[in-house]
PDB file of N, CA and C in Angstrom:
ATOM      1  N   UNK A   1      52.785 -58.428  42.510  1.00  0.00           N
ATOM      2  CA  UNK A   1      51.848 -58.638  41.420  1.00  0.00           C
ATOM      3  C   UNK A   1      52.152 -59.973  40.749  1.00  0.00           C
ATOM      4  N   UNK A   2      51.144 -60.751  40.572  1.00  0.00           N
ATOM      5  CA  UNK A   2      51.221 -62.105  40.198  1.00  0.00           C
ATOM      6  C   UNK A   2      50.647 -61.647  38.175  1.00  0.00           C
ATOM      7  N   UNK A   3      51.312 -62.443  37.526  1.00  0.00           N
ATOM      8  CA  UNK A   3      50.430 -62.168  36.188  1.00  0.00           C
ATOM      9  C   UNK A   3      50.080 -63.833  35.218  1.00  0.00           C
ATOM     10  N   UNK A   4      49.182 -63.876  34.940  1.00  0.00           N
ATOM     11  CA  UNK A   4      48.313 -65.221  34.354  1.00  0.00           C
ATOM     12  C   UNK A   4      47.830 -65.129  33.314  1.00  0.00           C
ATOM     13  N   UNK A   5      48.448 -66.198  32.057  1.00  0.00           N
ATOM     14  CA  UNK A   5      47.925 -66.130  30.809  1.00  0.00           C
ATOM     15  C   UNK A   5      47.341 -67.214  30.401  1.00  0.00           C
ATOM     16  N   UNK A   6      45.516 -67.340  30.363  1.00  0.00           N
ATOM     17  CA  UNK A   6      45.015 -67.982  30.135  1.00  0.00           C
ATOM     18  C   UNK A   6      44.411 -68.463  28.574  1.00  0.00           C
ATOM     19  N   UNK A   7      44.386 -69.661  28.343  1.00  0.00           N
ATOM     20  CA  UNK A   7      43.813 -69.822  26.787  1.00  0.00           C
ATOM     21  C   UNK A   7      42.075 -69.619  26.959  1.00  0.00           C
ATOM     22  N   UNK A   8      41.247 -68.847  26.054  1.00  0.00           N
ATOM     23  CA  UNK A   8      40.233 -68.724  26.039  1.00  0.00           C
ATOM     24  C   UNK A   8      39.719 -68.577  24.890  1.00  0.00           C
ATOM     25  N   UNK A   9      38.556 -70.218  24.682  1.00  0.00           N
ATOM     26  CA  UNK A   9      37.462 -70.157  23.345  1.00  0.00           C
ATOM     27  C   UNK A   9      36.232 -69.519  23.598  1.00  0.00           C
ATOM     28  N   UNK A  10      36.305 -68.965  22.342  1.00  0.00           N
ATOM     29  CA  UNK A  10      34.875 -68.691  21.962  1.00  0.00           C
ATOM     30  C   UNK A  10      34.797 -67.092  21.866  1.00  0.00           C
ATOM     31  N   UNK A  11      35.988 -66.274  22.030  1.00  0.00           N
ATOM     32  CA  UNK A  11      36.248 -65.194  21.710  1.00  0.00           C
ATOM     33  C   UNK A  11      36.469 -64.941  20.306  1.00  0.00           C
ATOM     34  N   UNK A  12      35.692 -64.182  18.950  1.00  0.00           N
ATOM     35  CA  UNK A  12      35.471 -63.659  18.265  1.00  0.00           C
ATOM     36  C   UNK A  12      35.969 -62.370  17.581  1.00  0.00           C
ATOM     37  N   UNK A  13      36.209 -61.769  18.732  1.00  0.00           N
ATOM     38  CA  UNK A  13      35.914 -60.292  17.563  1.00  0.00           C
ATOM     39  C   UNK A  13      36.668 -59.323  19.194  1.00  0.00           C
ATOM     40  N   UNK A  14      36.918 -57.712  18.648  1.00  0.00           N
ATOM     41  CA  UNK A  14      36.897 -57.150  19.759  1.00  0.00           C
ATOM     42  C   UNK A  14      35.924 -56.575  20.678  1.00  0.00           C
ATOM     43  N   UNK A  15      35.251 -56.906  20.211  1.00  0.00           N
ATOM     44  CA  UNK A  15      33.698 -56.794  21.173  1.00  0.00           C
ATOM     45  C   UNK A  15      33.925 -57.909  22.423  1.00  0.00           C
ATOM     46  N   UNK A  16      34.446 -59.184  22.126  1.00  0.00           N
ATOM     47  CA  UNK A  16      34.689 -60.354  22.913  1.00  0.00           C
ATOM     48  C   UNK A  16      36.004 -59.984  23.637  1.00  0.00           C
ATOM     49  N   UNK A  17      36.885 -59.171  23.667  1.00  0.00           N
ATOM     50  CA  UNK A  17      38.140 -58.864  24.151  1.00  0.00           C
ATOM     51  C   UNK A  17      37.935 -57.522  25.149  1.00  0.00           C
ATOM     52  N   UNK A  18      36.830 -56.520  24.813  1.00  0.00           N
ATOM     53  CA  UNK A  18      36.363 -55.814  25.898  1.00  0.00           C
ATOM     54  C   UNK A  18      35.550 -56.801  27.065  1.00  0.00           C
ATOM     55  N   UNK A  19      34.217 -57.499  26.526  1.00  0.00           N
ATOM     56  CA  UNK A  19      33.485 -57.925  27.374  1.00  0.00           C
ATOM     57  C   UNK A  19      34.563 -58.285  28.406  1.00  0.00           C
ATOM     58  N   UNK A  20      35.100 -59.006  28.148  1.00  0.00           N
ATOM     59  CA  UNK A  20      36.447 -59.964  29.213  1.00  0.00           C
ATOM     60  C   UNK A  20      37.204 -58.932  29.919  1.00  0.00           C
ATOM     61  N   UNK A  21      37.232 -58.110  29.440  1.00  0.00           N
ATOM     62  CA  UNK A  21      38.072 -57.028  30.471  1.00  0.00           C
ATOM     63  C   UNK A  21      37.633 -56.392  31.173  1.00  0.00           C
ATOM     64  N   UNK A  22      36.297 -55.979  30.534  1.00  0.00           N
ATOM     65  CA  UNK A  22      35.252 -55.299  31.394  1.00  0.00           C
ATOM     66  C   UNK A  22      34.822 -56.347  32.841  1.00  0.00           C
ATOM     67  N   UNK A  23      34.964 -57.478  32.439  1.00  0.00           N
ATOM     68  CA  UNK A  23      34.138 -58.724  33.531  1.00  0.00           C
ATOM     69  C   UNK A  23      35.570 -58.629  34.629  1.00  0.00           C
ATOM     70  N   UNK A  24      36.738 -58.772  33.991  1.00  0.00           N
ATOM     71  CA  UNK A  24      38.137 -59.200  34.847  1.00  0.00           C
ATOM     72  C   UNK A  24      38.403 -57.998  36.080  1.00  0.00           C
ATOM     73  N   UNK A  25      38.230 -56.753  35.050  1.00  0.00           N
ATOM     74  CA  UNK A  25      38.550 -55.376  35.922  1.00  0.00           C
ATOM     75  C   UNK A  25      37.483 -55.177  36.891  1.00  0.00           C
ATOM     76  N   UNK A  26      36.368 -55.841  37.219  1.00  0.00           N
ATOM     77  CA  UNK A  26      35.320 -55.832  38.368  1.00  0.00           C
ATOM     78  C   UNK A  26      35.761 -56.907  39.487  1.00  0.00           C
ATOM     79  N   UNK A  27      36.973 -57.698  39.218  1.00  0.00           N
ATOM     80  CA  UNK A  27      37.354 -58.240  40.556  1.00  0.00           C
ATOM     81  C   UNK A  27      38.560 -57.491  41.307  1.00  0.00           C
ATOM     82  N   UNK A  28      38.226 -57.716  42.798  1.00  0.00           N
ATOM     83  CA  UNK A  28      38.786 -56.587  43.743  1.00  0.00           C
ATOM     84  C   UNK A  28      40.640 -57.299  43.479  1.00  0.00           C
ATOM     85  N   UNK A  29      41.672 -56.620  42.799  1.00  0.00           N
ATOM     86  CA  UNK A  29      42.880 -56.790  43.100  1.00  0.00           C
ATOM     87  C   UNK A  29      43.129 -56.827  41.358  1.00  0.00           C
ATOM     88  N   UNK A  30      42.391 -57.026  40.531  1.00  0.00           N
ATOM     89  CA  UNK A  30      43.001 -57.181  39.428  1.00  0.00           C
ATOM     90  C   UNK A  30      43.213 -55.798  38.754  1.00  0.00           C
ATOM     91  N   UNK A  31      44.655 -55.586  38.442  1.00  0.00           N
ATOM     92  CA  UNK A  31      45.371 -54.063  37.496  1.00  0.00           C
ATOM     93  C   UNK A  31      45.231 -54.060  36.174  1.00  0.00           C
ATOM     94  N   UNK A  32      45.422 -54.850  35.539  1.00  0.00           N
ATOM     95  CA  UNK A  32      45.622 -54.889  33.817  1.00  0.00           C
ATOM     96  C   UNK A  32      45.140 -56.122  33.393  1.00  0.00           C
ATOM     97  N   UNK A  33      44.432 -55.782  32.161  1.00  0.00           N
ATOM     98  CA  UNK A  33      43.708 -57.450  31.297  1.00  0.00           C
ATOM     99  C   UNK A  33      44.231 -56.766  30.209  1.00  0.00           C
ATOM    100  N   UNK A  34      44.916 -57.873  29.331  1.00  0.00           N
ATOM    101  CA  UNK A  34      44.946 -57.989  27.900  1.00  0.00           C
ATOM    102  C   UNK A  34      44.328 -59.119  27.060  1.00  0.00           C
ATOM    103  N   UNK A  35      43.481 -58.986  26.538  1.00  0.00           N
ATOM    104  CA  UNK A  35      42.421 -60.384  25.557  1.00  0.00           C
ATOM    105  C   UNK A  35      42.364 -59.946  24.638  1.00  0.00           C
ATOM    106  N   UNK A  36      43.008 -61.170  23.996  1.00  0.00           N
ATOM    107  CA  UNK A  36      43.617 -61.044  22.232  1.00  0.00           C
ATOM    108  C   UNK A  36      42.812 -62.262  21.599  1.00  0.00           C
ATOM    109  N   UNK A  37      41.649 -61.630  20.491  1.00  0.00           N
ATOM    110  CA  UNK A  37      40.433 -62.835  20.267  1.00  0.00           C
ATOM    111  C   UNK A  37      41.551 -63.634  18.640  1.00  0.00           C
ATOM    112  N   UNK A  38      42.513 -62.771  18.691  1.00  0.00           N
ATOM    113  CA  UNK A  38      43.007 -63.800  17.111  1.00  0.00           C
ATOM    114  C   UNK A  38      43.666 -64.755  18.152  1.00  0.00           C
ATOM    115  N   UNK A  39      44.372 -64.587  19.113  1.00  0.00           N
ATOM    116  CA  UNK A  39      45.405 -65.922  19.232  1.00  0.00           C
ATOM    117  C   UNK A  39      44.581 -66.350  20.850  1.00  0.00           C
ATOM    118  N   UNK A  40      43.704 -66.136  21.154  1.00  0.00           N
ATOM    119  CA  UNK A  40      42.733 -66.645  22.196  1.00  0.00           C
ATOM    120  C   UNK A  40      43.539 -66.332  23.290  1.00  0.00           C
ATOM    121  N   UNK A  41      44.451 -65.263  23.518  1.00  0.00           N
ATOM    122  CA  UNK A  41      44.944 -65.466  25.147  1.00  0.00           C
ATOM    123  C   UNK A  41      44.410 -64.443  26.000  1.00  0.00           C
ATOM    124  N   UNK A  42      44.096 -64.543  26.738  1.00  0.00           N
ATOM    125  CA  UNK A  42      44.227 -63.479  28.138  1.00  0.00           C
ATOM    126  C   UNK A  42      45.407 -63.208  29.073  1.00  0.00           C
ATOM    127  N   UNK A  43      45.796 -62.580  29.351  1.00  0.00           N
ATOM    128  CA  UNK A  43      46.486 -61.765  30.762  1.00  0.00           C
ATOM    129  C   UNK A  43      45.759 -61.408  31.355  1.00  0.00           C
ATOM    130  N   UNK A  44      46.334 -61.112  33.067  1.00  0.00           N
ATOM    131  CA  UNK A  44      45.786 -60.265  33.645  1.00  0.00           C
ATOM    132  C   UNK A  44      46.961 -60.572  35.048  1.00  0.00           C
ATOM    133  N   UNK A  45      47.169 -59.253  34.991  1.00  0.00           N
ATOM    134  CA  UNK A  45      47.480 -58.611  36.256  1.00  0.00           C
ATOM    135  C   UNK A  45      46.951 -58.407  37.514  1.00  0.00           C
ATOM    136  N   UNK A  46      47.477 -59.377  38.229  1.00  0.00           N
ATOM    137  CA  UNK A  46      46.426 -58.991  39.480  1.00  0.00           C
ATOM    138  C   UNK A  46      47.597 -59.117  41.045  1.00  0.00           C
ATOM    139  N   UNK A  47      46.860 -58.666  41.968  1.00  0.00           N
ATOM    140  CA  UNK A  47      47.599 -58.774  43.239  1.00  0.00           C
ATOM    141  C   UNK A  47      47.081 -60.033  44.051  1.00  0.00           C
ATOM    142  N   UNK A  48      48.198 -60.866  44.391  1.00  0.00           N
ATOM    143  CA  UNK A  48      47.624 -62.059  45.054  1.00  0.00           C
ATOM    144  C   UNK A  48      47.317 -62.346  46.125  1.00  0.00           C
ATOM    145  N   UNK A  49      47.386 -61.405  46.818  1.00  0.00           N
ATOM    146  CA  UNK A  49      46.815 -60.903  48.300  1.00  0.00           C
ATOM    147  C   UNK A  49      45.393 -60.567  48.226  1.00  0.00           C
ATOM    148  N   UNK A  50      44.811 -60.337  47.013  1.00  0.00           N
ATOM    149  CA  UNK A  50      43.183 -59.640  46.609  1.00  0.00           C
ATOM    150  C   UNK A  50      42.460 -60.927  46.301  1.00  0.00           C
ATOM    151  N   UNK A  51      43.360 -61.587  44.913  1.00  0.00           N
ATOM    152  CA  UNK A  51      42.616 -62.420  44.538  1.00  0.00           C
ATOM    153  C   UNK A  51      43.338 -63.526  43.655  1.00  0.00           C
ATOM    154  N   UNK A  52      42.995 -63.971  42.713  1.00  0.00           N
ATOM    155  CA  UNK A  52      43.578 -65.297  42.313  1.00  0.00           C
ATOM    156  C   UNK A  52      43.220 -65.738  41.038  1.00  0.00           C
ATOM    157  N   UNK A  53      43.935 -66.890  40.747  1.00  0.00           N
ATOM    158  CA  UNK A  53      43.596 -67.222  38.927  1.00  0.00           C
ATOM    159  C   UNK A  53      42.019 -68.046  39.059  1.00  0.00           C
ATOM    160  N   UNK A  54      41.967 -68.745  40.385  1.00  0.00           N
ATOM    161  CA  UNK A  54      40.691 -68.956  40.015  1.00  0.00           C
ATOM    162  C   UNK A  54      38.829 -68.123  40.038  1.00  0.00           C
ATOM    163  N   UNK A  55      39.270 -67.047  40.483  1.00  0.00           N
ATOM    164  CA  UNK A  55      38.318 -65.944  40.128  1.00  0.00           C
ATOM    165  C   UNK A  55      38.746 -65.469  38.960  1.00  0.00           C
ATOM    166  N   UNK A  56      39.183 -65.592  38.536  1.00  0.00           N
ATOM    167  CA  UNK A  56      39.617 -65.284  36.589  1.00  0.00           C
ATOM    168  C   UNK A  56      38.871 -66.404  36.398  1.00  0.00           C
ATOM    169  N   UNK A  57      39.450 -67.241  36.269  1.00  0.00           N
ATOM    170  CA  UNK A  57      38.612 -68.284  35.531  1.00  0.00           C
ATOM    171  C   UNK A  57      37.086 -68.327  35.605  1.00  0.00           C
ATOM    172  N   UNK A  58      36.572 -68.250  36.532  1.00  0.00           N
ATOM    173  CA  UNK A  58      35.268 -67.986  37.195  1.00  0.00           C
ATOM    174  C   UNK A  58      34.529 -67.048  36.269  1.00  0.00           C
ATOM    175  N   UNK A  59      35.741 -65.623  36.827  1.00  0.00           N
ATOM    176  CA  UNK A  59      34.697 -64.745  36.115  1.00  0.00           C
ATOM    177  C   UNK A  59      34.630 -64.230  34.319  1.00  0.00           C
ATOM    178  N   UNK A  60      35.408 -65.199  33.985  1.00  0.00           N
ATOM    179  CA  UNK A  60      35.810 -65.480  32.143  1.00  0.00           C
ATOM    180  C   UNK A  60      34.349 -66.454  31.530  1.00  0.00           C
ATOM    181  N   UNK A  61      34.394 -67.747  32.910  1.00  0.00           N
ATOM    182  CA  UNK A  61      33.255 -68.595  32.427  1.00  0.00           C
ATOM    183  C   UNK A  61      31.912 -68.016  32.574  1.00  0.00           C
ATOM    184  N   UNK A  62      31.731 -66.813  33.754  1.00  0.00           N
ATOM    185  CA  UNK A  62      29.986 -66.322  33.549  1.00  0.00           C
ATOM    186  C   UNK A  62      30.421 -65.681  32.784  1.00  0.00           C
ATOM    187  N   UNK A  63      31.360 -64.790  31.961  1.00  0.00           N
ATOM    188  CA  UNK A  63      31.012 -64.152  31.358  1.00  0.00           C
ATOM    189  C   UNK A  63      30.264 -64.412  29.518  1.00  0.00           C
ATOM    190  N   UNK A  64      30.579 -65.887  29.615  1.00  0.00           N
ATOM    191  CA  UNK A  64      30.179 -66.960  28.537  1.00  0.00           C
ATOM    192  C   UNK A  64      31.247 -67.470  27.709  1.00  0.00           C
ATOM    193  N   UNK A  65      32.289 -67.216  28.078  1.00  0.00           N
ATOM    194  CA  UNK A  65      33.807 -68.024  27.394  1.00  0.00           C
ATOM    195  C   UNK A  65      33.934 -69.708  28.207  1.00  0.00           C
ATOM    196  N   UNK A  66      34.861 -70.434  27.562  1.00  0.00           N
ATOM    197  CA  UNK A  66      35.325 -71.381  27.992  1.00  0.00           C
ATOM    198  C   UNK A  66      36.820 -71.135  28.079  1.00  0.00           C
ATOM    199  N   UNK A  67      37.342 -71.212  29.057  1.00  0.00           N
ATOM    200  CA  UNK A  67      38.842 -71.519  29.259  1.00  0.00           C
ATOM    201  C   UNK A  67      39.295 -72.938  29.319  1.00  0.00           C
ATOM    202  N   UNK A  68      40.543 -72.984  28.430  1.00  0.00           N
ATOM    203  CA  UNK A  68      41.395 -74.391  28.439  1.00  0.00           C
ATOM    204  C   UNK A  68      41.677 -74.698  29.355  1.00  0.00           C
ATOM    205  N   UNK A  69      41.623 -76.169  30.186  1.00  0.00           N
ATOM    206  CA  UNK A  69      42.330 -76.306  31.239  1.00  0.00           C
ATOM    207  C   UNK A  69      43.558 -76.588  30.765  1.00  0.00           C
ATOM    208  N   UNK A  70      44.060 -76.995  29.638  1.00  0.00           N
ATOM    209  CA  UNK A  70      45.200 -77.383  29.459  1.00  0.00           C
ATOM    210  C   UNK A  70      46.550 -76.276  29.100  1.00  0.00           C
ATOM    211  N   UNK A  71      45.968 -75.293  29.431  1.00  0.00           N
ATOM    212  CA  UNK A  71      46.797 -73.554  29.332  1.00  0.00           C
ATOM    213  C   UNK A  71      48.391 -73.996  30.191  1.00  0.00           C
ATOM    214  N   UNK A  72      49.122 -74.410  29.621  1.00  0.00           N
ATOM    215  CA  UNK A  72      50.797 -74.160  30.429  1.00  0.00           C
ATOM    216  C   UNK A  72      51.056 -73.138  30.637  1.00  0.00           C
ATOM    217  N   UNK A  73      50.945 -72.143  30.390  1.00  0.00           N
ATOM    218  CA  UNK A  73      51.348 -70.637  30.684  1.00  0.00           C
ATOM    219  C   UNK A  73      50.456 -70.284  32.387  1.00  0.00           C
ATOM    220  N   UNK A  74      49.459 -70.953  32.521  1.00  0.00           N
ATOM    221  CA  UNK A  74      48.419 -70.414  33.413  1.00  0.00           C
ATOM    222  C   UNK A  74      49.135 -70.374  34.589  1.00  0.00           C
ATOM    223  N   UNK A  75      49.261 -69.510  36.008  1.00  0.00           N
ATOM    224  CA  UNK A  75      50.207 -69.187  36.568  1.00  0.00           C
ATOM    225  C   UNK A  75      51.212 -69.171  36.974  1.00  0.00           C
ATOM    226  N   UNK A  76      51.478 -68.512  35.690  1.00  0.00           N
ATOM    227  CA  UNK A  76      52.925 -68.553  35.239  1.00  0.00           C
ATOM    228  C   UNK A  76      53.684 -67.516  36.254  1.00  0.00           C
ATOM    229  N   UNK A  77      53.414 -67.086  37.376  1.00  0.00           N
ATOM    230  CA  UNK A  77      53.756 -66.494  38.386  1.00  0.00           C
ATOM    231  C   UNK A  77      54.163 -64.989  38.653  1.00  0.00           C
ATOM    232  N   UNK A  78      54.650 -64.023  39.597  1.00  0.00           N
ATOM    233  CA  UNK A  78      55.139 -63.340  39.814  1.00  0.00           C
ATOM    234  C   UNK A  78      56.127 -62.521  38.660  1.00  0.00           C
ATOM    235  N   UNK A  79      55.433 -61.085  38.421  1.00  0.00           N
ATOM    236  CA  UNK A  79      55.987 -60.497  37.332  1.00  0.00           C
ATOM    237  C   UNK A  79      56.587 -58.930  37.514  1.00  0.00           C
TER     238      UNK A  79
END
């Protein structure tokens, strides 16, 4: 299990911290999302044999967020 903590604007409220989990947990390999709209981060747990940080990212941006590219934490690797 690989785990990735991404910075993400434009999250609000917890309405904005489900949507994102709801969008993350529909890709094939990902286990656990945590999206925290006070300090803008995401997690997510995923298997890297399924899938990858850049289908996170992907599926964060249709979901209408912007992610930082400048996130240092962002795969932050094997957990």
């Amino acid at each position: 299990m690989t785990t990735t903590t991404l910075q993400v604007e434009g999250m609000t409220c917890s309405g904005c911290e489900q949507r994102i989990g709801t969008a993350l947990r529909r890709i094939d390999g990902v286990r656990e999302v945590t999206a925290d709209h006070t300090t803008g981060e995401v997690a997510v747990r995923f298997d890297s044999r399924a899938t990858g940080p850049d289908a996170v990212r992907e599926r964060i941006t249709l979901a209408g967020y912007t992610v930082r590219d400048d996130d240092p934490a962002e795969g932050s690797g094997p957990r």
